[in-house]
C-alpha atoms as a PDB file:
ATOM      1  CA  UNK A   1     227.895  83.600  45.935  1.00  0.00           C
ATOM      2  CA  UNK A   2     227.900  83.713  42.344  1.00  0.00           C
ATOM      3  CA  UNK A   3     226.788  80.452  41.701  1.00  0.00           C
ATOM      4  CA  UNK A   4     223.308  81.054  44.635  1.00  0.00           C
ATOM      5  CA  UNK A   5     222.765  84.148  42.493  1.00  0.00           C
ATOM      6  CA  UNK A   6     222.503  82.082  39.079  1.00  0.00           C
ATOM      7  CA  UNK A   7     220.228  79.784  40.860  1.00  0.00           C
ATOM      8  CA  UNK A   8     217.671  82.693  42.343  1.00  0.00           C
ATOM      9  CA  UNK A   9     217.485  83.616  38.741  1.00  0.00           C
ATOM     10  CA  UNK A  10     216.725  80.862  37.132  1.00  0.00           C
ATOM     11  CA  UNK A  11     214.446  79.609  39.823  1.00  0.00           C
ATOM     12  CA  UNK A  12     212.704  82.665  39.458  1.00  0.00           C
ATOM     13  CA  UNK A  13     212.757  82.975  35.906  1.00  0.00           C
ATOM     14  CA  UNK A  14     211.045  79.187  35.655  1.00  0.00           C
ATOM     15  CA  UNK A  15     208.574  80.200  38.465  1.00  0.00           C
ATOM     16  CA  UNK A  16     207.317  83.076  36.352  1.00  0.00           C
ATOM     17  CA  UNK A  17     207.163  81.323  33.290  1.00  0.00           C
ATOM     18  CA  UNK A  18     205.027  78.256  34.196  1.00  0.00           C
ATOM     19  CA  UNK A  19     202.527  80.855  36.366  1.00  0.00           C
ATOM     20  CA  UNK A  20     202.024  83.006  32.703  1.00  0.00           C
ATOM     21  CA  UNK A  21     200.779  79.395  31.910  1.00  0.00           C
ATOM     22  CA  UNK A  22     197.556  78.838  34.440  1.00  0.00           C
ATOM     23  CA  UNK A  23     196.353  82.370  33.331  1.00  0.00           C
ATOM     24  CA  UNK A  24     193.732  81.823  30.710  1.00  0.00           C
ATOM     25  CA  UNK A  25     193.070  84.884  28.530  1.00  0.00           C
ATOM     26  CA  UNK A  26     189.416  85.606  27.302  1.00  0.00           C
ATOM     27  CA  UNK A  27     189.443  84.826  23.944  1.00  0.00           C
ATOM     28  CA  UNK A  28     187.875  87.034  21.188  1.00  0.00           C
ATOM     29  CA  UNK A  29     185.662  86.316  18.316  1.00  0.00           C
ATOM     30  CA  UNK A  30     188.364  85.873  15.319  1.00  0.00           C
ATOM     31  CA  UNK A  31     185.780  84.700  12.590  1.00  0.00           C
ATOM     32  CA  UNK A  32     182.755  86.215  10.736  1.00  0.00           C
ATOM     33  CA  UNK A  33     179.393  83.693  11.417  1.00  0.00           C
ATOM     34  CA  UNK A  34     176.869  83.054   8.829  1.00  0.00           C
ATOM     35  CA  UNK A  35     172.932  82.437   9.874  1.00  0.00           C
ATOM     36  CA  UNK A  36     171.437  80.439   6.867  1.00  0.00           C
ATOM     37  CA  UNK A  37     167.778  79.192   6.652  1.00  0.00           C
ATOM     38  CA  UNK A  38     166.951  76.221   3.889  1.00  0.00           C
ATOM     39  CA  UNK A  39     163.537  76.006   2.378  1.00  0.00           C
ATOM     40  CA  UNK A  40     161.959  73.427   0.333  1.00  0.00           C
ATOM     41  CA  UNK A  41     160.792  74.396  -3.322  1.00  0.00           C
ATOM     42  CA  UNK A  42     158.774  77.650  -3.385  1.00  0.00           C
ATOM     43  CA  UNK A  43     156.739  79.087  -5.936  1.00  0.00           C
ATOM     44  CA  UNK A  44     157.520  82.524  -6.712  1.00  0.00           C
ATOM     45  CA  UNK A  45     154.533  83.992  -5.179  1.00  0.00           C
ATOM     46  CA  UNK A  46     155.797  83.320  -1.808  1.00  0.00           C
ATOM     47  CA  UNK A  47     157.604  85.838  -0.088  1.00  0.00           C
ATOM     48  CA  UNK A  48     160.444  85.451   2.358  1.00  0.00           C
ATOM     49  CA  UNK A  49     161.970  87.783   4.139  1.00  0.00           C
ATOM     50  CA  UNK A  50     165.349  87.911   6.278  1.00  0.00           C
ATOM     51  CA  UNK A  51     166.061  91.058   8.448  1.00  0.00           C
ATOM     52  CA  UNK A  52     168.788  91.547  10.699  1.00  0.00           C
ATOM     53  CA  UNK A  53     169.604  94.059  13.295  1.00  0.00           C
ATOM     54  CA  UNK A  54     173.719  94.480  14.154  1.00  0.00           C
ATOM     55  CA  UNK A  55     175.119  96.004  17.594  1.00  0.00           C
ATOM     56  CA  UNK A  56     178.620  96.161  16.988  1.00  0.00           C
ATOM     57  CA  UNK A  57     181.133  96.207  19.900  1.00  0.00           C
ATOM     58  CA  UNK A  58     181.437  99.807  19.936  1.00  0.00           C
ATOM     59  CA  UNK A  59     177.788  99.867  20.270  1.00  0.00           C
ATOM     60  CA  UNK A  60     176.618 101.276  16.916  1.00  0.00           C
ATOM     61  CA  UNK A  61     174.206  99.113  14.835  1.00  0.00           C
ATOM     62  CA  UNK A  62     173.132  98.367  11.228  1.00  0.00           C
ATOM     63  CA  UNK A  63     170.374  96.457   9.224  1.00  0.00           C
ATOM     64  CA  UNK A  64     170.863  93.829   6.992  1.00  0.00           C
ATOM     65  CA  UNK A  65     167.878  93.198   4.491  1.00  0.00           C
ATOM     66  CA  UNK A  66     168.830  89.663   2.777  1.00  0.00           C
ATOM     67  CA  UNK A  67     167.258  88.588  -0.220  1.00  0.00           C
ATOM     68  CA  UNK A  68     165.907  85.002  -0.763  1.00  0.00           C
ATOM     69  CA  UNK A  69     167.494  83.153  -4.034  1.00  0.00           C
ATOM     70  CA  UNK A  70     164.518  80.692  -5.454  1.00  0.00           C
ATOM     71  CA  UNK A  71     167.168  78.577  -7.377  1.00  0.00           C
ATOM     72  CA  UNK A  72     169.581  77.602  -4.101  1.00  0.00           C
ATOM     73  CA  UNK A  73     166.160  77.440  -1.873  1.00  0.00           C
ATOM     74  CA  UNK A  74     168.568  79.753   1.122  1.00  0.00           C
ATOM     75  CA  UNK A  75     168.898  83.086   2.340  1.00  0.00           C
ATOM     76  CA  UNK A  76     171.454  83.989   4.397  1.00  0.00           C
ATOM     77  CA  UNK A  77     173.380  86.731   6.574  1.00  0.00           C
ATOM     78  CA  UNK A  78     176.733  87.343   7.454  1.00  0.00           C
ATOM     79  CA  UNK A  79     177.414  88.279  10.711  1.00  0.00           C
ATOM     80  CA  UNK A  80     181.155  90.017  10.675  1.00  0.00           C
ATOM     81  CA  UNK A  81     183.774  89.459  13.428  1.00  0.00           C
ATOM     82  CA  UNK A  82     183.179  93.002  15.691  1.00  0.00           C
ATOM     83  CA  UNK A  83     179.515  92.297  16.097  1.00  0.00           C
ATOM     84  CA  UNK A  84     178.823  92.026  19.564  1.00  0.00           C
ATOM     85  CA  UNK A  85     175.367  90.617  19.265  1.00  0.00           C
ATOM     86  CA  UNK A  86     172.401  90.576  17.098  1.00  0.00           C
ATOM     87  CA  UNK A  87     168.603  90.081  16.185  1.00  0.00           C
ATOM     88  CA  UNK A  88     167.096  88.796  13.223  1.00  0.00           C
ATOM     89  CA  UNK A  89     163.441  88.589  11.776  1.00  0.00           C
ATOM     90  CA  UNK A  90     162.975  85.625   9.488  1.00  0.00           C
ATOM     91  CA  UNK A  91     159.546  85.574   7.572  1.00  0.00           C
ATOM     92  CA  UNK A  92     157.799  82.975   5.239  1.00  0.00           C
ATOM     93  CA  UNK A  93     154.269  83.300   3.912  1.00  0.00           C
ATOM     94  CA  UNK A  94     153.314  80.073   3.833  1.00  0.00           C
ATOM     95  CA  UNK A  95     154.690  78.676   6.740  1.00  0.00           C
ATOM     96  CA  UNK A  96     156.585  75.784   4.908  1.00  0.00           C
ATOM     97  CA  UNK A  97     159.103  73.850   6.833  1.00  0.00           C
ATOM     98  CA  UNK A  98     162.861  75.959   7.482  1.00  0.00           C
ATOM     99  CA  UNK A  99     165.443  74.238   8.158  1.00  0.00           C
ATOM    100  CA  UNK A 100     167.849  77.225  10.722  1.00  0.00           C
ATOM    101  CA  UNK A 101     171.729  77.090  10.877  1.00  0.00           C
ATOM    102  CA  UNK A 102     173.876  79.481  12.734  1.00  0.00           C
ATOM    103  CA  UNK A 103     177.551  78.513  12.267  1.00  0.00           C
ATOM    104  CA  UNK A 104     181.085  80.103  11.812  1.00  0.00           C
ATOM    105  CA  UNK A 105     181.986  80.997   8.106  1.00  0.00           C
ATOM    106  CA  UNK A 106     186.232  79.662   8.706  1.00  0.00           C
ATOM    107  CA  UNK A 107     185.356  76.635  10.896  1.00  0.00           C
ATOM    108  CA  UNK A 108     181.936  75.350  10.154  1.00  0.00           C
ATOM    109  CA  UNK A 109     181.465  75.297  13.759  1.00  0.00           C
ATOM    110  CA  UNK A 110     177.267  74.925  14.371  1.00  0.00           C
ATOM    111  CA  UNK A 111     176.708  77.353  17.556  1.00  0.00           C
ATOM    112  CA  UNK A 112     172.662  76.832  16.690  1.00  0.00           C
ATOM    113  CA  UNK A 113     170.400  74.619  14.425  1.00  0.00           C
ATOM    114  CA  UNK A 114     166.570  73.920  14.329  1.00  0.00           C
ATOM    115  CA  UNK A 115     163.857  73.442  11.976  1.00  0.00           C
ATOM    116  CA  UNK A 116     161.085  76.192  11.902  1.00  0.00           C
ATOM    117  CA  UNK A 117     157.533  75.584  10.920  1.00  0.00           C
ATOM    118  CA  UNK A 118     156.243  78.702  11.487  1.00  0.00           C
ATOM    119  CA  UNK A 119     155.794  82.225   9.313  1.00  0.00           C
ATOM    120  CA  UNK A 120     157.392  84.480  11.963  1.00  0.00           C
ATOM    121  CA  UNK A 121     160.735  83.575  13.725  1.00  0.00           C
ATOM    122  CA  UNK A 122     162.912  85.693  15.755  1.00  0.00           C
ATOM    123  CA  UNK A 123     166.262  84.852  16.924  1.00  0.00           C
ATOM    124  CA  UNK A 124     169.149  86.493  18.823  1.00  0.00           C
ATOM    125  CA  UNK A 125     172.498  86.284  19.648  1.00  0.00           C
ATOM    126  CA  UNK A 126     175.313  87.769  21.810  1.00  0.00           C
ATOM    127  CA  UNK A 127     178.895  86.813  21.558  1.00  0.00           C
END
């Protein structure tokens, strides 16, 4: 009796183990992303302008206003780990070609990329 007792419990001990194994868990966002956009060579006359709108997962928001660096030719956003999605307003004045890159900032992982030749471009994202 002893021994049919041992058995139930391991049998049922390995049955409950390898089930725990076919249930997938959603997985959360464990990195901050970065949205970068690359211009050519500008003169300092021309303005460019990154804005971006934050809803983070406990539904409050917050505006980012990023400022261009004419040396590196980028300007850039961070886009933290508890964002649940966002909206951003990328402007040029001249329309020059842009080259867009949406990626994570631990991985390098691209989740978007595109070139832009246009003054206005609005993009958004939810995780």
């Amino acid at each position: 009796m002893k021994n049919i007792f041992l058995i139930l419990i391991a049998i049922l001990s390995f049955t409950a183990c390898s089930s725990d194994d076919e249930v997938q868990q959603p997985q959360s966002i464990i990195q901050s992303h970065v949205v970068e956009f690359t211009t050519g060579t500008l003169e300092l006359w021309v303005s460019v302008i990154l804005t971006t709108t934050l809803t983070f997962e406990d539904g409050t928001q917050a505006t980012i206003n990023s400022n261009y660096d004419y040396s590196t030719q980028v300007v850039s956003v961070e886009i933290p780990e508890n964002t649940a999605s966002f909206e951003l307003d990328f402007n040029i004045e001249n329309s020059s070609q842009v080259e867009m890159r949406f990626y994570g900032s631990v991985d390098n992982t691209t989740v978007h990329q595109e070139t832009i030749n246009q003054q206005n471009y609005q993009y958004q994202y939810s995780f």
